[in-house]
N, C-alpha and C. Protein backbone atom coordinates (compact mmCIF):
# COMPACT_ATOMS: atom_id res chain seq x y z
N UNK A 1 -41.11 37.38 37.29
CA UNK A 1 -40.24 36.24 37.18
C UNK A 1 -40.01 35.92 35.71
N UNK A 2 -38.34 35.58 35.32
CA UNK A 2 -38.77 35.71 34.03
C UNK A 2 -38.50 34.01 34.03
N UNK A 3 -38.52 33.45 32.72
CA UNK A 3 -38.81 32.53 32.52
C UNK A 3 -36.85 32.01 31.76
N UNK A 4 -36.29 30.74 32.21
CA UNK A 4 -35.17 30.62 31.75
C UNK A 4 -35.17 30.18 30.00
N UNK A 5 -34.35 30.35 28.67
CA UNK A 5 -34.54 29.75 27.92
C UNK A 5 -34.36 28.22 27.51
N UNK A 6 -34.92 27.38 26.82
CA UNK A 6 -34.83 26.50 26.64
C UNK A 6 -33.16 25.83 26.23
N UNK A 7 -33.09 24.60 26.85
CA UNK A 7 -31.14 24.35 26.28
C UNK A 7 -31.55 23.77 24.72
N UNK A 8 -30.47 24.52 24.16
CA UNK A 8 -30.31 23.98 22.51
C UNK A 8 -30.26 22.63 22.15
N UNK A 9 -30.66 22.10 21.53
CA UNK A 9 -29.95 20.83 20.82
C UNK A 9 -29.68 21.07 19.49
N UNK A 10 -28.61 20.23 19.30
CA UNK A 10 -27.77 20.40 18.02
C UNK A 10 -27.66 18.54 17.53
N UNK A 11 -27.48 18.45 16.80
CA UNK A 11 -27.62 17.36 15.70
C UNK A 11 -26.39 17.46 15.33
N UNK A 12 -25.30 16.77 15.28
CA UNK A 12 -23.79 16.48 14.51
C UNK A 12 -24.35 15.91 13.52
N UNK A 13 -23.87 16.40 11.94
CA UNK A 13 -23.41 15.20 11.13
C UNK A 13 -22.51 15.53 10.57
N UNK A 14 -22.20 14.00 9.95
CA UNK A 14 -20.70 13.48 9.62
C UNK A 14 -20.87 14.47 7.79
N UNK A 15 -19.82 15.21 7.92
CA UNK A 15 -19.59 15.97 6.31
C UNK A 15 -19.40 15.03 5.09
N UNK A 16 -18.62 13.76 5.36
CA UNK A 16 -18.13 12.81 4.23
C UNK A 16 -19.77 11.94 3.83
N UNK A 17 -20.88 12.17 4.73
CA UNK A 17 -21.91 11.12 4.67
C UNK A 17 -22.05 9.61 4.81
N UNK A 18 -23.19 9.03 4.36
CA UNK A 18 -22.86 7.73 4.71
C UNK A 18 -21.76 6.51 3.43
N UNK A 19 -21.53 5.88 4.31
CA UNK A 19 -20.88 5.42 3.04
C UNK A 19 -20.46 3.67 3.40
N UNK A 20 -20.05 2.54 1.95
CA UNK A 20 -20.46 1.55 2.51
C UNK A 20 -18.76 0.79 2.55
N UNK A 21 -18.66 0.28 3.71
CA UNK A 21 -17.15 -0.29 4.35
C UNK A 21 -16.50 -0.77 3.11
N UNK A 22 -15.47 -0.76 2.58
CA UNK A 22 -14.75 -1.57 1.71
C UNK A 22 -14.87 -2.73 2.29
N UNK A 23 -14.95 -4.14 1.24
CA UNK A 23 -14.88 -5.38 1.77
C UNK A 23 -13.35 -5.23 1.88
N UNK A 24 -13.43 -6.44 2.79
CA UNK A 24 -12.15 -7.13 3.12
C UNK A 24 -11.66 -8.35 2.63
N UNK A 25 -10.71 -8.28 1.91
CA UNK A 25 -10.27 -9.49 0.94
C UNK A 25 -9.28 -10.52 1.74
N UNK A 26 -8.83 -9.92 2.96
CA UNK A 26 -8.03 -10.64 4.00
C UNK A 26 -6.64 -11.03 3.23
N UNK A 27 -5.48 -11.49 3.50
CA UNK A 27 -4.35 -11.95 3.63
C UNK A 27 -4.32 -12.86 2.71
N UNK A 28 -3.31 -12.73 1.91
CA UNK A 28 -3.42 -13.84 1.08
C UNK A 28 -2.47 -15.40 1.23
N UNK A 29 -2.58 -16.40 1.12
CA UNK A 29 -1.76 -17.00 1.56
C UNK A 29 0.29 -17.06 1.43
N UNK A 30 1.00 -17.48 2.38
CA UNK A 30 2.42 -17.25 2.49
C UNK A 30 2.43 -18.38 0.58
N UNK A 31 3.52 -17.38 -0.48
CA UNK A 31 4.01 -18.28 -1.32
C UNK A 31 4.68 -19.62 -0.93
N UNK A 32 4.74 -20.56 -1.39
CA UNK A 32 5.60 -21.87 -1.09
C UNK A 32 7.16 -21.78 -1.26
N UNK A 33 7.30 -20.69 -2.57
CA UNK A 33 8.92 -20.50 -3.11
C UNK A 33 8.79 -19.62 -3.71
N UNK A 34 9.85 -18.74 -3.78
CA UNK A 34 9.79 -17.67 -4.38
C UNK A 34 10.74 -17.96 -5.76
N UNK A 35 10.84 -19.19 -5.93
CA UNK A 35 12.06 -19.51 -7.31
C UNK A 35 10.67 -19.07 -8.40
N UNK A 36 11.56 -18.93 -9.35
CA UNK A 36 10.10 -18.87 -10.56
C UNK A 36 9.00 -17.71 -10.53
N UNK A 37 9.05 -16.69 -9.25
CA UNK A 37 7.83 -16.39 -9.17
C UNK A 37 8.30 -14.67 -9.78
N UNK A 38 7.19 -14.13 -9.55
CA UNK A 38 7.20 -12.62 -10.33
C UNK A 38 7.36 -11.74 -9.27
N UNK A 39 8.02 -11.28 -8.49
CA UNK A 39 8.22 -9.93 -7.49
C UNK A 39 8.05 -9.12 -7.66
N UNK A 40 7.10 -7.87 -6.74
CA UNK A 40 7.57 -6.55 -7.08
C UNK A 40 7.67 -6.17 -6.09
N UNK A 41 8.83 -4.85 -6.31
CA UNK A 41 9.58 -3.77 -5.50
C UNK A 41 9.02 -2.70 -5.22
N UNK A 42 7.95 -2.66 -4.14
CA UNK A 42 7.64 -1.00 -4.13
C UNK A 42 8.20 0.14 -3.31
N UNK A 43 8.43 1.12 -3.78
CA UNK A 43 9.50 1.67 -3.31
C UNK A 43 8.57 3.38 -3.41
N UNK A 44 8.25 3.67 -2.37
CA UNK A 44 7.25 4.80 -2.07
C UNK A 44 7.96 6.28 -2.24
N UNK A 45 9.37 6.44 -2.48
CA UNK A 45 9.89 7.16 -3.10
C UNK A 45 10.73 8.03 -1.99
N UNK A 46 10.87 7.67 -0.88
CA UNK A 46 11.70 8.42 0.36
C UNK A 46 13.02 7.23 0.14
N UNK A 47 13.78 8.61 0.67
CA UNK A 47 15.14 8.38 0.63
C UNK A 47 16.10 7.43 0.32
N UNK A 48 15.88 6.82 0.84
CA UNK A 48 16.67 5.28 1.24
C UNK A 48 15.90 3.97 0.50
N UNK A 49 15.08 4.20 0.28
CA UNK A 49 13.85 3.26 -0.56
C UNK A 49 15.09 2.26 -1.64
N UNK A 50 15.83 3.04 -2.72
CA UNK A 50 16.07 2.48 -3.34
C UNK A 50 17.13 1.20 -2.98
N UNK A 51 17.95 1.82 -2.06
CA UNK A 51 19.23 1.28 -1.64
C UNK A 51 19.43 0.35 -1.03
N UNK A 52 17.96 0.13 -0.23
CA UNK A 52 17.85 -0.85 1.02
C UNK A 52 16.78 -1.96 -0.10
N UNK A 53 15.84 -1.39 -0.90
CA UNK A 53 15.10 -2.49 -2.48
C UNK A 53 16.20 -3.21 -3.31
N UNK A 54 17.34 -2.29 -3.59
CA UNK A 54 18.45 -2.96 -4.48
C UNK A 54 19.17 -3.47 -3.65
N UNK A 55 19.31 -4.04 -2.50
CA UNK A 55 20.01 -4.76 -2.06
C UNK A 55 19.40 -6.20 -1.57
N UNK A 56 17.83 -6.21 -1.05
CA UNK A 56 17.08 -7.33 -1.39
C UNK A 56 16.78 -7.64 -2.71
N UNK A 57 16.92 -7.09 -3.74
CA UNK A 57 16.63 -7.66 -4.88
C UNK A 57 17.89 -8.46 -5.42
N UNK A 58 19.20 -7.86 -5.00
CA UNK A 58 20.25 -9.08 -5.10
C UNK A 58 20.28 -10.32 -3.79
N UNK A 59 19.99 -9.95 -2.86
CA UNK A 59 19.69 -10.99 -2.21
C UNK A 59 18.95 -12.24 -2.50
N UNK A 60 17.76 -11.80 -3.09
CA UNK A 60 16.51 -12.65 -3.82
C UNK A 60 17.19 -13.48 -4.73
N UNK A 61 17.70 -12.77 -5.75
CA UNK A 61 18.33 -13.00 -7.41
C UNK A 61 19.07 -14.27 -6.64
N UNK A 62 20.49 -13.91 -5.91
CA UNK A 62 21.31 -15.11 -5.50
C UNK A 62 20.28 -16.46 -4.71
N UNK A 63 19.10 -15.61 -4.03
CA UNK A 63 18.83 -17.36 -3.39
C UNK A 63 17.52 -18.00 -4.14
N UNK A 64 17.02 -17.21 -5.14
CA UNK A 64 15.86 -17.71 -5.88
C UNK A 64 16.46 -17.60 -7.34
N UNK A 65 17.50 -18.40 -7.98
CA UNK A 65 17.98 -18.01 -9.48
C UNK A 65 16.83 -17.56 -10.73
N UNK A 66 15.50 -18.03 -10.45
CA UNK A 66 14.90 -18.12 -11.35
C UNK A 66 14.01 -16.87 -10.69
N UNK A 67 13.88 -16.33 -10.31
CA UNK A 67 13.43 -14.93 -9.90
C UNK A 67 12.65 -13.99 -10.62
N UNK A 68 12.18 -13.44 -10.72
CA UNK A 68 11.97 -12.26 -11.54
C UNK A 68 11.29 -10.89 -10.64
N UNK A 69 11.96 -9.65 -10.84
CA UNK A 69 11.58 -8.78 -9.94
C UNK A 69 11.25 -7.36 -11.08
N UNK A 70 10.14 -7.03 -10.29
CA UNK A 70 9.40 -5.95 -11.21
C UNK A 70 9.20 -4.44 -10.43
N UNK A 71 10.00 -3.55 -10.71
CA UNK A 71 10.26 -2.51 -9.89
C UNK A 71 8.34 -0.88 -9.88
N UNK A 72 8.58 -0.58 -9.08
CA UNK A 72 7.70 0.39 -8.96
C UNK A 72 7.69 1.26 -8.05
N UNK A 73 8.12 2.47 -8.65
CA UNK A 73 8.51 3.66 -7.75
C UNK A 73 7.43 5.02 -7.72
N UNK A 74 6.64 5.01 -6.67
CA UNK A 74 6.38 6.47 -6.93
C UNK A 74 7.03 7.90 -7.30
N UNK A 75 6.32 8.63 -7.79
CA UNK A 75 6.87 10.21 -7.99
C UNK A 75 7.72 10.47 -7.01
N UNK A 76 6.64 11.02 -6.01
CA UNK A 76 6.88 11.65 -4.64
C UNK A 76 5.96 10.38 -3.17
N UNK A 77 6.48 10.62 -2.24
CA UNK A 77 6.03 9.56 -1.45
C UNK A 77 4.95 10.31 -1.25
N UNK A 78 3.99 11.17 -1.53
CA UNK A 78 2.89 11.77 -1.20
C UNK A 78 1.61 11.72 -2.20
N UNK A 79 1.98 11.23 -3.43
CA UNK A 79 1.53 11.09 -4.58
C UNK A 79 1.09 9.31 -4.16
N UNK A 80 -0.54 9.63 -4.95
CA UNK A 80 -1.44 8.98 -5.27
C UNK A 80 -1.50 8.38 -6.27
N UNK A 81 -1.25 6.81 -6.26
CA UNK A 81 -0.92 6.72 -7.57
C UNK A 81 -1.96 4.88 -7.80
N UNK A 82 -3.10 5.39 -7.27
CA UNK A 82 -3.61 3.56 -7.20
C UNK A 82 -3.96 3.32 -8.41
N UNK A 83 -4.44 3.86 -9.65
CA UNK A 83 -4.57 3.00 -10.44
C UNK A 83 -3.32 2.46 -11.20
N UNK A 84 -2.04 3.11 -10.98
CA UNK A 84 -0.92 2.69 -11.74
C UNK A 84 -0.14 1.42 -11.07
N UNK A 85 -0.54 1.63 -9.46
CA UNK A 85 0.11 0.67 -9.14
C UNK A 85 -0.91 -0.74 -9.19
N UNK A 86 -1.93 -0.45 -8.97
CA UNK A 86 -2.67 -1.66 -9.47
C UNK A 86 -2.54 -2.21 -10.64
N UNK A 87 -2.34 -1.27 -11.74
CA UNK A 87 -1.77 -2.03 -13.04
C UNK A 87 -0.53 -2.65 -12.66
N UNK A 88 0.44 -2.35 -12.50
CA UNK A 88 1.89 -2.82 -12.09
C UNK A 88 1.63 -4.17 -11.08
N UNK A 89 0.43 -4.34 -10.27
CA UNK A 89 0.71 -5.64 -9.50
C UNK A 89 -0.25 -6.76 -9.88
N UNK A 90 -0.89 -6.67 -11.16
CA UNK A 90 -1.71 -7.36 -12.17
C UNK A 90 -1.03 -8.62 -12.09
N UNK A 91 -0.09 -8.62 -12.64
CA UNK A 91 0.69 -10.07 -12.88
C UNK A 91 1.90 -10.20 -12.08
N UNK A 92 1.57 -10.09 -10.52
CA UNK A 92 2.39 -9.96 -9.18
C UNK A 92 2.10 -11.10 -8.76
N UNK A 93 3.10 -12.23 -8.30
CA UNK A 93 2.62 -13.29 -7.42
C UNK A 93 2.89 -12.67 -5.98
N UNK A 94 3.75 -11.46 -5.46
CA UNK A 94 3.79 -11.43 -4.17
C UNK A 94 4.58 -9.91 -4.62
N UNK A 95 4.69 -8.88 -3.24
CA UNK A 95 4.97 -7.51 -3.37
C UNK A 95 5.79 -7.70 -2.50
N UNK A 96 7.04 -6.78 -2.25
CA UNK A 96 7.84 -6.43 -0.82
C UNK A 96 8.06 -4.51 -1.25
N UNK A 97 7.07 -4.49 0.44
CA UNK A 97 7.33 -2.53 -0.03
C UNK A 97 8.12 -2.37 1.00
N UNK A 98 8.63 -0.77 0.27
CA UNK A 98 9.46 -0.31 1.38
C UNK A 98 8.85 1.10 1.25
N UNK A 99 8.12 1.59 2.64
CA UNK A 99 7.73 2.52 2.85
C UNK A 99 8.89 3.41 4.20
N UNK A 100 9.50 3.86 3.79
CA UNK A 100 9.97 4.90 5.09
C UNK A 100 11.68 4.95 4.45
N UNK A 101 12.02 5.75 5.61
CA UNK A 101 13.33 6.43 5.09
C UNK A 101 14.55 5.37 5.37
């Protein structure tokens, strides 16, 4: 009689390791007015990005006169670009992106 072999066990682990959650800074509150304030335009670099940004940014201009809008375009919409855009939203009171085509 022979004897059956034992069933394997195997152990998964995760390749990236352990690692600790980014905090969460949550939502920031809705501005009161956008007159006076500093905007930026992000514009992730697909197609249509610009056309459909330059046309809220005259929208803005006419209903907030005192406005100011600060543009930021990636390379390529695939391109990594966080420390530049973090510089660029330094002195941002509020962002409007446009991600997609």
């Amino acid at each position: 009689m022979t004897s059956q072999p034992k069933e394997a066990i195997y152990e998964a682990l995760n390749p990236i390791g352990e690692r600790e959650s980014p905090k969460y800074l949550g939502i920031n509150p809705r501005l009161d007015t956008l007159d006076g304030k500093t905007i930026g335009l992000f514009d992730n670099a697909k197609r249509e990005c610009p056309y459909v940004l330059g046309k809220i940014e005259k929208l803005l201009q006419e209903r907030f006169p005192a406005i100011k809008i600060s543009w930021f375009r990636k390379g390529t919409y695939k391109q990594v670009m966080w420390d530049a855009e973090k510089e660029w939203a330094k002195n941002l009171d509020g962002v409007i992106a446009m991600c997609g085509d």
